[in-house]
C-alpha atoms as a PDB file:
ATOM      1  CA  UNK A   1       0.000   0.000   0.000  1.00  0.00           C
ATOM      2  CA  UNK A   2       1.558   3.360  -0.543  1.00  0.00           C
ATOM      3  CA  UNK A   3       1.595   5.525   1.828  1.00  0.00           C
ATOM      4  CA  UNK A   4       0.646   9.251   0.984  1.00  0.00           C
ATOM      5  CA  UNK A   5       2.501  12.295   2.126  1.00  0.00           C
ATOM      6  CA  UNK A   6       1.359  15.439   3.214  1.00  0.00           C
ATOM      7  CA  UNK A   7       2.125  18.356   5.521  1.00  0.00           C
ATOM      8  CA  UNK A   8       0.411  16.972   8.240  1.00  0.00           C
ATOM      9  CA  UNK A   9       2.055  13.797   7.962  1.00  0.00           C
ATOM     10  CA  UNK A  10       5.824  15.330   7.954  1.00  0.00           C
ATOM     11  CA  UNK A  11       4.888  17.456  10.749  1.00  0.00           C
ATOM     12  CA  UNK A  12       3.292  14.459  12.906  1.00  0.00           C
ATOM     13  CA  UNK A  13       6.558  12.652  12.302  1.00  0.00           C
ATOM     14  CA  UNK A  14       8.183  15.549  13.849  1.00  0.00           C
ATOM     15  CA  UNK A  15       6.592  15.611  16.654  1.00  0.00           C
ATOM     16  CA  UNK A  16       6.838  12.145  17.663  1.00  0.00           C
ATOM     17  CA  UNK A  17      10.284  13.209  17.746  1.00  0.00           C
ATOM     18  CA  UNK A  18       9.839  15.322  20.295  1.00  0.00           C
ATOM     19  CA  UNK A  19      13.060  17.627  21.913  1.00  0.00           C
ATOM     20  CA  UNK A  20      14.915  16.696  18.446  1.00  0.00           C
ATOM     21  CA  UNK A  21      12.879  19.989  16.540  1.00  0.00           C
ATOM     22  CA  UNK A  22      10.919  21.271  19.209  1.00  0.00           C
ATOM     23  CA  UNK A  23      13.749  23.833  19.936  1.00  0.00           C
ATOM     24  CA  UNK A  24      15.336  24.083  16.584  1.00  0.00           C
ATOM     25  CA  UNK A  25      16.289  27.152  15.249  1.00  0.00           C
ATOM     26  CA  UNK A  26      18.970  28.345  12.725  1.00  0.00           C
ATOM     27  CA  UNK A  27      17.186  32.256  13.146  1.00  0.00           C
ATOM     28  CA  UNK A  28      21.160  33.019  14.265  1.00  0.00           C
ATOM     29  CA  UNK A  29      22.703  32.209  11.050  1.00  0.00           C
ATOM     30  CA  UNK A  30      20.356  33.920   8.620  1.00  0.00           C
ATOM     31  CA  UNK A  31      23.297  36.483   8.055  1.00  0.00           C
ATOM     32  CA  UNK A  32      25.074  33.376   6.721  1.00  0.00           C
ATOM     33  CA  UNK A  33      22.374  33.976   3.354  1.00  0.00           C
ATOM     34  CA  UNK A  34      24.089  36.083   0.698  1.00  0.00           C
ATOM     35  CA  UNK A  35      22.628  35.441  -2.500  1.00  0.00           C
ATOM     36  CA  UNK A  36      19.334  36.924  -3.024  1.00  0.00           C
ATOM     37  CA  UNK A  37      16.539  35.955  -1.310  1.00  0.00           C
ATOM     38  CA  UNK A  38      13.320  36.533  -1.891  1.00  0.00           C
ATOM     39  CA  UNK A  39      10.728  36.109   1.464  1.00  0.00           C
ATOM     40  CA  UNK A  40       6.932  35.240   0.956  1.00  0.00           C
ATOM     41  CA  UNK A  41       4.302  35.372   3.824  1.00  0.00           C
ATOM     42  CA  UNK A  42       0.731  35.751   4.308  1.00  0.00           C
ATOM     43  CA  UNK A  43      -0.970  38.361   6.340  1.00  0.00           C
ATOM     44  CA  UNK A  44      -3.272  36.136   8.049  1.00  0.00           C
ATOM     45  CA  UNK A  45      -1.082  33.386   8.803  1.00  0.00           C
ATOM     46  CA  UNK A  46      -1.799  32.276  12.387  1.00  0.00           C
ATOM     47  CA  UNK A  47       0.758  29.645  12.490  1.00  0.00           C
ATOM     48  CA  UNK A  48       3.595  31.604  11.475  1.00  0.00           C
ATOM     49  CA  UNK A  49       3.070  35.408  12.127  1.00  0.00           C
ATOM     50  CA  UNK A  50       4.326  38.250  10.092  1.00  0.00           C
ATOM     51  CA  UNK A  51       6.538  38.998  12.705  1.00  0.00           C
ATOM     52  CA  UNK A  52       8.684  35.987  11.916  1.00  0.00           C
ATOM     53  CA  UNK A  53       8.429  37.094   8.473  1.00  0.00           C
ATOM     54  CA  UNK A  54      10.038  40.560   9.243  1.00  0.00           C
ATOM     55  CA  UNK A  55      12.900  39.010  11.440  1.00  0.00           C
ATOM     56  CA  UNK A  56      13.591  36.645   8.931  1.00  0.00           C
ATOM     57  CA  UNK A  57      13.998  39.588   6.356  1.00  0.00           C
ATOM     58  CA  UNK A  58      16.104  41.727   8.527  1.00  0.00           C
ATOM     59  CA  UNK A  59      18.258  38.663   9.869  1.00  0.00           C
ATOM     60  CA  UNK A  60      19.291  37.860   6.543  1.00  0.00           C
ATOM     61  CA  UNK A  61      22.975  38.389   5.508  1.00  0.00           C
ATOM     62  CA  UNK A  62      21.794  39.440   1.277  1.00  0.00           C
ATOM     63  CA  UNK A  63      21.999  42.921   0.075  1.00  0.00           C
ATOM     64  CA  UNK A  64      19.789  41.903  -2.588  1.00  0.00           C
ATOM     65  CA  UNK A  65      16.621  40.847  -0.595  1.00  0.00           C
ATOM     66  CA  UNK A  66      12.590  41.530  -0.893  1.00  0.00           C
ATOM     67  CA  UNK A  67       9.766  40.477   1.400  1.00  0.00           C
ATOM     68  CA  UNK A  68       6.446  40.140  -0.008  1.00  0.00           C
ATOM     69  CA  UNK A  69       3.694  40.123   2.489  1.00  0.00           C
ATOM     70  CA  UNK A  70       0.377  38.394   0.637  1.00  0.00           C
ATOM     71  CA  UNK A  71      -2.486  40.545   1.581  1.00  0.00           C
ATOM     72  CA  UNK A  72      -5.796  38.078   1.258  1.00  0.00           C
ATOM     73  CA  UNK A  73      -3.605  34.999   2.103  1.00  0.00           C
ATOM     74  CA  UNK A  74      -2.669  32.931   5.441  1.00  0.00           C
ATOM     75  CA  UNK A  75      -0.071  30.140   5.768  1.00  0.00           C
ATOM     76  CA  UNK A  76      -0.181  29.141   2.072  1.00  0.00           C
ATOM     77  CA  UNK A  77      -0.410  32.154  -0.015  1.00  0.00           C
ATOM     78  CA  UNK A  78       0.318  29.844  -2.993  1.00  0.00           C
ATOM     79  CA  UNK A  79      -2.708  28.170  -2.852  1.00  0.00           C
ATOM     80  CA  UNK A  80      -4.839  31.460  -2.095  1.00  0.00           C
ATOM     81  CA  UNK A  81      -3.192  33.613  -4.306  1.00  0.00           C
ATOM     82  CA  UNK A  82      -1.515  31.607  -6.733  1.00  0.00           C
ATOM     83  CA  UNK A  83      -1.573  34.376  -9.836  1.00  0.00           C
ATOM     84  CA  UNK A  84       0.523  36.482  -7.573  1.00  0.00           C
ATOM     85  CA  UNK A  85       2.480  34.376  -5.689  1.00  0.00           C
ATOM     86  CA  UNK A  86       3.879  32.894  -9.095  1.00  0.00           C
ATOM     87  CA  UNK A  87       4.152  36.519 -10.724  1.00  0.00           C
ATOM     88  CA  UNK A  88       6.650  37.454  -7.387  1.00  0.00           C
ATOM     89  CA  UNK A  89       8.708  34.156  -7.807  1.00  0.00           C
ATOM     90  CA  UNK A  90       8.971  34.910 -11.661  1.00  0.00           C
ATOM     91  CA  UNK A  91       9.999  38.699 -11.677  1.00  0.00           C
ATOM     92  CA  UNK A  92      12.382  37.713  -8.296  1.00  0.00           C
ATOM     93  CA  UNK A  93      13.879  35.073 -10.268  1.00  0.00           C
ATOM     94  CA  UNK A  94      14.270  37.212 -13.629  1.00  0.00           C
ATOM     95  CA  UNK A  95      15.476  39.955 -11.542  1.00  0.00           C
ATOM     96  CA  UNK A  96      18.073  38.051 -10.549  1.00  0.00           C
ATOM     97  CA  UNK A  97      18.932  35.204 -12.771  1.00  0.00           C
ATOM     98  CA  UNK A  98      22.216  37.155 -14.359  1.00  0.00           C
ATOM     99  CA  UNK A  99      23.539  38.410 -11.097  1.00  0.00           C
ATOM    100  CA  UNK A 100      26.409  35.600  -9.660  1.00  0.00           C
END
């Protein structure tokens, strides 16, 4: 039987592991991110708040960095607003796709 995998299934794993991510954090070497990076969040995402968003941003290491807060979305923007999501990934990829 095959088994099916989802986000709820990965994260279930995880926390039967409990104490192995329940403190995990690599938040102190976001500086260690120099290429550009390109940071996508909804507004209305209740499992991950904006906040986290905006530290990310600000903790990473890049000159060349953008955050895109999703207005009508919450934890999966790319699902609610799919149009945009993939017209930020596109012009943040073409922006970028001759710099090295």
């Amino acid at each position: 039987m095959a088994v099916i995998w989802s986000g709820a299934r990965t994260q279930s794993i995880l926390v039967e592991d409990q104490g192995i991510f329940e403190n995990l954090s690599y938040a102190n070497r976001l500086n260690e991110i120099t290429i550009p990076s390109l940071v996508l969040w909804g507004r209305y995402d209740m499992v991950v708040p904006t906040k986290f968003a905006q530290d990310a941003f600000e903790g990473l290491g890049s000159t060349s960095k953008e955050l895109v807060i999703f207005e009508d979305s919450g934890h999966s923007p790319m699902l609610v607003e799919p149009d945009l999501f993939a017209e930020e990934v596109i012009d943040f990829i073409n922006e970028h796709k001759d710099s090295n």
